[in-house]
Protein backbone atom coordinates (compact mmCIF):
# COMPACT_ATOMS: atom_id res chain seq x y z
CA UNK A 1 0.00 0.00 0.00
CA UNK A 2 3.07 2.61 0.92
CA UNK A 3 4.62 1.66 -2.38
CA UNK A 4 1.27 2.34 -4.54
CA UNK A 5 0.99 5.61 -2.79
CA UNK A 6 4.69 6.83 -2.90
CA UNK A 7 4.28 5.82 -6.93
CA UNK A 8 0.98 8.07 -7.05
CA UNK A 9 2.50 10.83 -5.62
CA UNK A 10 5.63 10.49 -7.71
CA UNK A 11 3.52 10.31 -11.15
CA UNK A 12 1.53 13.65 -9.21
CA UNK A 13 4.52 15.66 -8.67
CA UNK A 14 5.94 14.67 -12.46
CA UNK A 15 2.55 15.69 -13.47
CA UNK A 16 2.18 18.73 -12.21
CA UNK A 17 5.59 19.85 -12.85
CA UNK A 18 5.53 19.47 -16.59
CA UNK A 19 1.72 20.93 -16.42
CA UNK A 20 3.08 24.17 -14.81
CA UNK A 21 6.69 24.12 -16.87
CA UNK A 22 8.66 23.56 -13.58
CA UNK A 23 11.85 21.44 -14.04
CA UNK A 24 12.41 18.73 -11.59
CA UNK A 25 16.64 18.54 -10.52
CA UNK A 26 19.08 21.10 -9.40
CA UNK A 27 19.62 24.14 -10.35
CA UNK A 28 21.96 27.07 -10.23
CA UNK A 29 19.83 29.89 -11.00
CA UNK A 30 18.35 31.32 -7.96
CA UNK A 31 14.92 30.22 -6.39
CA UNK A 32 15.15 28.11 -9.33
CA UNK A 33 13.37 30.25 -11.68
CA UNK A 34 14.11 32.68 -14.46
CA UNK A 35 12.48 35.94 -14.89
CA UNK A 36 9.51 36.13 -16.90
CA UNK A 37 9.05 39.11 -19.46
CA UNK A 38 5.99 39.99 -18.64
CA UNK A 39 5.88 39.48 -14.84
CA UNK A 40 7.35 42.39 -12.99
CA UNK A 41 9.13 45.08 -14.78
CA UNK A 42 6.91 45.42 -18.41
CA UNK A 43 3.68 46.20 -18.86
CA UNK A 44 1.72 44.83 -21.99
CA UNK A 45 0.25 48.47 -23.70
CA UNK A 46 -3.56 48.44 -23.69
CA UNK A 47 -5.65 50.28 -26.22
CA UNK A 48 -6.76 53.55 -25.14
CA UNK A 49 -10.59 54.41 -24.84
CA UNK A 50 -10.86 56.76 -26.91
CA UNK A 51 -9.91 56.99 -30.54
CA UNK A 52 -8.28 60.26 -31.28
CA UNK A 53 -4.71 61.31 -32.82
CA UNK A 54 -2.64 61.75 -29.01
CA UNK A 55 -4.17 58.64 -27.79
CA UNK A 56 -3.32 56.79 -31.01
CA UNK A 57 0.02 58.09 -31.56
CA UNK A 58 0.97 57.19 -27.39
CA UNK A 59 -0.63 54.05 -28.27
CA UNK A 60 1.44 53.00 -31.26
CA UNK A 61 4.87 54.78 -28.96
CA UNK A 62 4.31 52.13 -25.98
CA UNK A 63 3.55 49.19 -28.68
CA UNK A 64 7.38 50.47 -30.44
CA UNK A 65 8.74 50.57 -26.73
CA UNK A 66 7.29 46.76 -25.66
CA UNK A 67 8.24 45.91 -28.95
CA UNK A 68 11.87 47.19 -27.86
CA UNK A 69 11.64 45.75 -24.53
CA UNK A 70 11.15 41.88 -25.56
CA UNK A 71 13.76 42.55 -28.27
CA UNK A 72 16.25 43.64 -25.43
CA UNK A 73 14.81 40.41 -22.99
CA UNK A 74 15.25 37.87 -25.68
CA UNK A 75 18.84 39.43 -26.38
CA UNK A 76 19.95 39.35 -22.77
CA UNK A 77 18.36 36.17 -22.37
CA UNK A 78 20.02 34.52 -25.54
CA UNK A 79 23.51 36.20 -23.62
CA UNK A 80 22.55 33.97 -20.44
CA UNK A 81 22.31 30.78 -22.47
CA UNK A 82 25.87 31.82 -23.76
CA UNK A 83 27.06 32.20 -20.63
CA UNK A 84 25.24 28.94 -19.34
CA UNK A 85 26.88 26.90 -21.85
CA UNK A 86 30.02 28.41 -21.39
CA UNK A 87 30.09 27.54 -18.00
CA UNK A 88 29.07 24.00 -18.25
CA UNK A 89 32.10 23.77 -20.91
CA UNK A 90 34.21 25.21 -17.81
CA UNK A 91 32.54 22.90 -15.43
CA UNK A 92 33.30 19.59 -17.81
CA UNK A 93 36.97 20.57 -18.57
CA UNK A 94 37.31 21.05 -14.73
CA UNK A 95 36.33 17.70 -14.12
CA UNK A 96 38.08 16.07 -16.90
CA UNK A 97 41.51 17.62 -15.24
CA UNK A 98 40.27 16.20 -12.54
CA UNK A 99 40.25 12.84 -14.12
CA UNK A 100 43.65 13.12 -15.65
CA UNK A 101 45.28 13.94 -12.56
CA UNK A 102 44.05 10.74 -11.14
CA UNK A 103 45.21 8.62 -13.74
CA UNK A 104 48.05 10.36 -14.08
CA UNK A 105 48.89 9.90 -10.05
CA UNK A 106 47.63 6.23 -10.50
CA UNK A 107 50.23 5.50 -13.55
CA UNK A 108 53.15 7.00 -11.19
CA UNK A 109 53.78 10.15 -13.51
């Protein structure tokens, strides 16, 4: 009975992780989650009420800056997967070292 409900609430969790786009494993970004675009600092523009030429041309200016904004997120997010790879490169070549300074002690070198 413990076994059929630790697997239930394993196949849960898994569930609900994917359902919600959480990753399950270790992480090194903090709190485990990446900043959003929308979330905190940019606000989507919404159409104004009315339907005259300020409203309309502030309109189309926020559009151009949110426009400008997700073009700056995705470029400084693009620079974090750079960086990401780059340090898992670091982080294998480390360990490799590692590995050849074992074998190397082991051999007698």
């Amino acid at each position: 009975m413990k076994k059929i409900a630790l697997l239930t609430l394993i196949i849960l969790l898994c569930s609900v992780s994917v359902a919600f786009g959480y990753v399950i494993g270790n992480s090194n970004l903090p709190l485990s989650d990446y900043p959003d675009f929308d979330r905190y600092r940019y606000k989507k523009p919404t159409a104004p009420y009315s339907r005259n030429q300020y409203d309309d041309s502030r309109y189309r200016t926020e559009v151009e800056n949110y426009i400008q904004d997700a073009r700056n997120y995705v470029e400084a997010a693009d620079n974090d997967i750079e960086r990401i790879i780059e340090a898992k490169q670091d982080a294998i070549a480390t360990a490799n070292e590692a590995v050849e300074d074992y074998n190397r002690y082991v051999r007698g070198y």
